[in-house]
N, C-alpha and C. Protein backbone atom coordinates (compact mmCIF):
# COMPACT_ATOMS: atom_id res chain seq x y z
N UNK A 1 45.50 0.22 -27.61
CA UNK A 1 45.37 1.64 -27.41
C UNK A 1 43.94 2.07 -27.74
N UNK A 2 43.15 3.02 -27.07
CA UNK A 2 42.20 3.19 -27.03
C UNK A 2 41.70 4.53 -27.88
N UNK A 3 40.66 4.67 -28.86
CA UNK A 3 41.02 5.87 -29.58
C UNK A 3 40.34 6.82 -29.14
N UNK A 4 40.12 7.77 -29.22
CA UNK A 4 39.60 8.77 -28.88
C UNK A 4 37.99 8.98 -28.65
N UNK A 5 37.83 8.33 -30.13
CA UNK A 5 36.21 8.37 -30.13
C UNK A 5 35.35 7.43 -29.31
N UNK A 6 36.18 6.45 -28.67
CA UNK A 6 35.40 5.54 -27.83
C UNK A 6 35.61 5.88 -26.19
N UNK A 7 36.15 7.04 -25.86
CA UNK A 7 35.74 7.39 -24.34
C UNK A 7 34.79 8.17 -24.77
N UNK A 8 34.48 7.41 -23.30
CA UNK A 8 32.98 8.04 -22.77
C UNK A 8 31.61 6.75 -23.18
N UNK A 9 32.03 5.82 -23.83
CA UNK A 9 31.01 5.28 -24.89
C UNK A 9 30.55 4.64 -23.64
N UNK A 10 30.89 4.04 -22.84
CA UNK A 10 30.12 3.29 -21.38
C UNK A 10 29.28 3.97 -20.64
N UNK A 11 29.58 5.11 -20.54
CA UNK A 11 28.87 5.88 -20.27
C UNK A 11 27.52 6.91 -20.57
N UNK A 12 27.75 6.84 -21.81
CA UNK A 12 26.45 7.19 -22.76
C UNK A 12 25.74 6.15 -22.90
N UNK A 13 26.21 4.99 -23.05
CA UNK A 13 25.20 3.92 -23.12
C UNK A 13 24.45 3.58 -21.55
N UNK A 14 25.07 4.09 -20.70
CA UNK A 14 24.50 4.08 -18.94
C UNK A 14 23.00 4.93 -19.07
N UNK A 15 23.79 6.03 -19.27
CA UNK A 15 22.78 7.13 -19.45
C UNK A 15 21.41 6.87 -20.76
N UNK A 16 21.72 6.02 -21.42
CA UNK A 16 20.42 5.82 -21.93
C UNK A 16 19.74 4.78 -21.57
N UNK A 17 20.13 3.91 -21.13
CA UNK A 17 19.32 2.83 -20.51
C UNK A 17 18.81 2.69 -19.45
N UNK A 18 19.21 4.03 -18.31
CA UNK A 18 18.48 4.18 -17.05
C UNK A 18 17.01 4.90 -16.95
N UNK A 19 16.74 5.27 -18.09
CA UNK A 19 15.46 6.11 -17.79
C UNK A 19 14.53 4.96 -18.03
N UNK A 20 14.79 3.75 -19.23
CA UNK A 20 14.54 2.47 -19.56
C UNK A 20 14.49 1.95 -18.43
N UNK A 21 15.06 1.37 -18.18
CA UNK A 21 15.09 1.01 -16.18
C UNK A 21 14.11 1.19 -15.54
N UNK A 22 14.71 2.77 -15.04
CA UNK A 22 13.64 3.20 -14.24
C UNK A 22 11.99 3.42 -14.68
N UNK A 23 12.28 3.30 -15.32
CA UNK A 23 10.18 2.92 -16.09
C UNK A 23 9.72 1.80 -16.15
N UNK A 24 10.46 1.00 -16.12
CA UNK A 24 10.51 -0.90 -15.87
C UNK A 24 10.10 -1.24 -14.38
N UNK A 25 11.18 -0.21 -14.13
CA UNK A 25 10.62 -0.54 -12.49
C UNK A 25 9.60 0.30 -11.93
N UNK A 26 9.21 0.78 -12.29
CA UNK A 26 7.77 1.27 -11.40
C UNK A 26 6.54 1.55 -11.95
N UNK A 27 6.67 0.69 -13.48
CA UNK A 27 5.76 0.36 -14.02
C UNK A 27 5.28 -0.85 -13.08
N UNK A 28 6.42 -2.05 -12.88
CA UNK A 28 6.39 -3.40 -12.02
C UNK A 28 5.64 -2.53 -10.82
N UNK A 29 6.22 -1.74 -10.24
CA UNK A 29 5.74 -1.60 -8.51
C UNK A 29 4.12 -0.97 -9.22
N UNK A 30 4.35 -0.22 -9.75
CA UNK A 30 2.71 0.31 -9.98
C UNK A 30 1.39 -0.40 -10.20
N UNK A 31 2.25 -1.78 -11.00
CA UNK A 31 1.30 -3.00 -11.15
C UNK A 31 0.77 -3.51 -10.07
N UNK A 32 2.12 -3.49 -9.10
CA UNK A 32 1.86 -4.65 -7.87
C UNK A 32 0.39 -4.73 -6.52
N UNK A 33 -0.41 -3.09 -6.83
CA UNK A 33 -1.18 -2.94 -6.16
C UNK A 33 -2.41 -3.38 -6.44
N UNK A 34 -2.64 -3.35 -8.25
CA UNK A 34 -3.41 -3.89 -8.80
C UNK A 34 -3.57 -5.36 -9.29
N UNK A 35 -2.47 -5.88 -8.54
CA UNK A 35 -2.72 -7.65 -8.69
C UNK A 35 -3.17 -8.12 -7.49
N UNK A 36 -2.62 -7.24 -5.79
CA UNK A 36 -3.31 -7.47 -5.21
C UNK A 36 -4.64 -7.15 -5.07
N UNK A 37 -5.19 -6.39 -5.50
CA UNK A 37 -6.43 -6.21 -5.35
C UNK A 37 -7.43 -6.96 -6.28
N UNK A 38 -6.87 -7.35 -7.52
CA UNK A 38 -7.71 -8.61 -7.86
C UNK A 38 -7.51 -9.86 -7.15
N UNK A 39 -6.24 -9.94 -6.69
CA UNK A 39 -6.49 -11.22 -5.96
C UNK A 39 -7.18 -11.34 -4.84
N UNK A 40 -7.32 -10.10 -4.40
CA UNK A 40 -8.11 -10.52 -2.57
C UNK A 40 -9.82 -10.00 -3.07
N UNK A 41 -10.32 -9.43 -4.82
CA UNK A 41 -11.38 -9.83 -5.12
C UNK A 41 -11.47 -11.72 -5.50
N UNK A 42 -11.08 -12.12 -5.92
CA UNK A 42 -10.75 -13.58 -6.59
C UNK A 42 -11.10 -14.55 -4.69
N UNK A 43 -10.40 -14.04 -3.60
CA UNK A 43 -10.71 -14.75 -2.36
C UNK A 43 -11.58 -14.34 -2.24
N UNK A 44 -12.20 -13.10 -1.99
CA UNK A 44 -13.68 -12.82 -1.27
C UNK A 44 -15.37 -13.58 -2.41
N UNK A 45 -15.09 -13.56 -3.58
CA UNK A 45 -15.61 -13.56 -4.62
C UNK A 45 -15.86 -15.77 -4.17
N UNK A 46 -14.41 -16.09 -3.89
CA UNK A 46 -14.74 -17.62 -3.44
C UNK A 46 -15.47 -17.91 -2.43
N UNK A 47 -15.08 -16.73 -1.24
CA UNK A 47 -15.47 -17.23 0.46
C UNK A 47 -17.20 -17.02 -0.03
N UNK A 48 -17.61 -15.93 -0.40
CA UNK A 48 -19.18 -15.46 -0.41
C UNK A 48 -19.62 -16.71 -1.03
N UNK A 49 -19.12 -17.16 -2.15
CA UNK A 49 -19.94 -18.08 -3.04
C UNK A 49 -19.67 -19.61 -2.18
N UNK A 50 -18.62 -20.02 -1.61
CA UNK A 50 -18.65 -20.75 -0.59
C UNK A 50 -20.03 -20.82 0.35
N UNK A 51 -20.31 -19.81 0.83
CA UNK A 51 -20.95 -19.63 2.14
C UNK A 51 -22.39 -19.37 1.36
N UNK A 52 -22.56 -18.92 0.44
CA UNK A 52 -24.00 -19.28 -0.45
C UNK A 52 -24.19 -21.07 -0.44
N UNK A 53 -23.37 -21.40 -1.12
CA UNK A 53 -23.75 -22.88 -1.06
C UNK A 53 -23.89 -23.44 0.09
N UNK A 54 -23.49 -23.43 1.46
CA UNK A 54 -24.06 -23.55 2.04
C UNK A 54 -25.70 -23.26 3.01
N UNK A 55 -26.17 -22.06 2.58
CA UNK A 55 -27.43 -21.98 2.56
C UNK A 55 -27.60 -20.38 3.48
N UNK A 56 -26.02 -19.63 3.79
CA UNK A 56 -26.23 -18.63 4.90
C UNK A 56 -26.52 -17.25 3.71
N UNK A 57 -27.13 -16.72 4.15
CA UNK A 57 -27.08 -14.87 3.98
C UNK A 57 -25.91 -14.39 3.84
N UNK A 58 -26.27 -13.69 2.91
CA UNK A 58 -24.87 -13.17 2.17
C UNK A 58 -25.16 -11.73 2.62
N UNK A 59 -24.02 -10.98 2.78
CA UNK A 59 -23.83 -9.40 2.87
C UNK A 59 -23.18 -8.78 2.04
N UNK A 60 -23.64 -7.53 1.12
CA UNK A 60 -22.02 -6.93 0.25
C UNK A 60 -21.30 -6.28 0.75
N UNK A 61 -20.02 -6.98 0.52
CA UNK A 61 -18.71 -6.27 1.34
C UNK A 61 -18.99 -5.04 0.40
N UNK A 62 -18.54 -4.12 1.18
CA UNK A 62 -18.25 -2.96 1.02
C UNK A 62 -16.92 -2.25 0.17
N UNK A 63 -17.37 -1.76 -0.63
CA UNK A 63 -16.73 -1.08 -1.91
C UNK A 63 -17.09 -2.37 -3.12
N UNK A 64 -17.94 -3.12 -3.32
CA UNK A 64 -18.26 -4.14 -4.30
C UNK A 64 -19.98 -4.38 -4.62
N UNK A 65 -20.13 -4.64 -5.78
CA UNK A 65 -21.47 -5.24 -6.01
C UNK A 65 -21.56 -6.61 -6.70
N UNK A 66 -22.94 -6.97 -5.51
CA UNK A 66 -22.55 -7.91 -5.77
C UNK A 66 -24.02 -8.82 -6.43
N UNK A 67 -23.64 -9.91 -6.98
CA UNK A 67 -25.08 -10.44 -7.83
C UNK A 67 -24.64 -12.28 -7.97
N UNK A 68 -26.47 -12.54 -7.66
CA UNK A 68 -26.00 -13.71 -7.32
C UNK A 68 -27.29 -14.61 -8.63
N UNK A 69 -27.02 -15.14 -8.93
CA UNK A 69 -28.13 -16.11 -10.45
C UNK A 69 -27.95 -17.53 -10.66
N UNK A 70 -28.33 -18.13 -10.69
CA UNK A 70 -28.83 -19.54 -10.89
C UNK A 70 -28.78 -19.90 -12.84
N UNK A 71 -28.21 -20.87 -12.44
CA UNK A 71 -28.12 -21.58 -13.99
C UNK A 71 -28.59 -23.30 -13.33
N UNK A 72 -29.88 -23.23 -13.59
CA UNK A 72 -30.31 -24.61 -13.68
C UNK A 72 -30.02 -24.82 -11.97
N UNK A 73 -29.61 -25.66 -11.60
CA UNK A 73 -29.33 -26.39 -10.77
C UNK A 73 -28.10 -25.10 -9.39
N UNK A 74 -27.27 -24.35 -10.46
CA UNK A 74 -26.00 -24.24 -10.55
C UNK A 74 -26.39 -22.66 -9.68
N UNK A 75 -25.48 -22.29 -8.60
CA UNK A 75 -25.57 -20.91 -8.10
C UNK A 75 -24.53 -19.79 -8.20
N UNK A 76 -24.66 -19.42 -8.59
CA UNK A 76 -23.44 -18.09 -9.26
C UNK A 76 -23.31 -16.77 -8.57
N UNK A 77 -21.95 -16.25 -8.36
CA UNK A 77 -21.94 -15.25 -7.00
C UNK A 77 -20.75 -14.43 -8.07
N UNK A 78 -21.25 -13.45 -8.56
CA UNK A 78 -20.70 -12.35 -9.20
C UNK A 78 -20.28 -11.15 -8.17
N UNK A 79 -18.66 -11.25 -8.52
CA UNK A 79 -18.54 -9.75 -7.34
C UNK A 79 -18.23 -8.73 -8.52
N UNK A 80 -18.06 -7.55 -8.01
CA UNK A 80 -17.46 -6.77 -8.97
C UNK A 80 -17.11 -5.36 -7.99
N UNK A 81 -15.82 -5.08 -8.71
CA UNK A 81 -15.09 -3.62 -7.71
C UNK A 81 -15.41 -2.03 -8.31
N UNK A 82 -15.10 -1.16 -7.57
CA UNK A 82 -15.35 0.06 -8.45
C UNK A 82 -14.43 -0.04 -9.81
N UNK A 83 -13.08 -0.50 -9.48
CA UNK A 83 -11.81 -0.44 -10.67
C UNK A 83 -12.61 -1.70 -12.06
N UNK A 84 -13.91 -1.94 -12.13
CA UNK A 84 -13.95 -2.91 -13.48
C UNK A 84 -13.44 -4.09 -13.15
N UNK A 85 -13.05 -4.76 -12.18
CA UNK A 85 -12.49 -6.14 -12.17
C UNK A 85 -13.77 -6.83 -11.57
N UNK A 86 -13.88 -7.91 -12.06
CA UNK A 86 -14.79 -8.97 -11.45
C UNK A 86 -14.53 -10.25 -11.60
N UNK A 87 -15.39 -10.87 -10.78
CA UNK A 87 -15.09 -12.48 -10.48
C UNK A 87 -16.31 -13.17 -10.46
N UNK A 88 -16.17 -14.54 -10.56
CA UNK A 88 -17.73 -15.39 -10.57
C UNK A 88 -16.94 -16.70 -10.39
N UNK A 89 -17.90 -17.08 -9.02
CA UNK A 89 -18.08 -18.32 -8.79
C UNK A 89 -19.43 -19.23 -8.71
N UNK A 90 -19.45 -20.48 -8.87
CA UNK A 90 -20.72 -21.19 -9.09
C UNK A 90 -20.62 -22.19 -8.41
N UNK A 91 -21.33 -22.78 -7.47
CA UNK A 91 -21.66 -23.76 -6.69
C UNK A 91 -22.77 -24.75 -6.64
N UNK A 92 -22.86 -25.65 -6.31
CA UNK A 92 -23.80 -26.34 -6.09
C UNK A 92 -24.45 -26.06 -4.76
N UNK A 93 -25.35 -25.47 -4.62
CA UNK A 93 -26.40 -25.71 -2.97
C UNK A 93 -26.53 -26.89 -2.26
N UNK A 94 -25.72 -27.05 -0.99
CA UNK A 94 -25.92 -27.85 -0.33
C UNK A 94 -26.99 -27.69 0.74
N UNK A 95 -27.64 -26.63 1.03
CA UNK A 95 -28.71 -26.47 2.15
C UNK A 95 -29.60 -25.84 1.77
């Protein structure tokens, strides 16, 4: 037999854990724009420094700055976005 004081108790516990929830989840979706966008800095940040080592002219993509420095031997292709994220790759010069 069920006593009195425990209806409803499934239900109050619903109701507090959905606002929990729902902040879980679109904290996740809110993230999800900002992982892509470091990741497709992380590809462009490879292709440029790729195509440095080979010996071609580089252009800055647009919405990025970009910087390129030598360590010894070693060639380094710094991107960076308006949002503070950046990337660096280093190559060896083949041409």
């Amino acid at each position: 037999m069920v006593s009195s004081s425990d209806k409803g108790a499934v239900t109050a516990e619903f109701m507090l854990i959905t606002p929990a929830l729902i902040l879980a989840v679109a904290t996740l979706l809110g993230l999800f724009p900002l992982g892509l966008s470091a990741i497709k800095l992380e590809v462009e940040a490879m292709q440029l420094a790729r195509l440095h080592g080979y010996g071609l002219d580089l252009s800055k993509p647009e919405g990025y700055d970009l910087e390129i420095y030598s360590q010894g031997r070693i060639e380094c292709v710094r991107l960076r976005n308006s949002s503070l994220m950046e990337s660096e790759y280093c190559v060896i010069p083949l041409g």
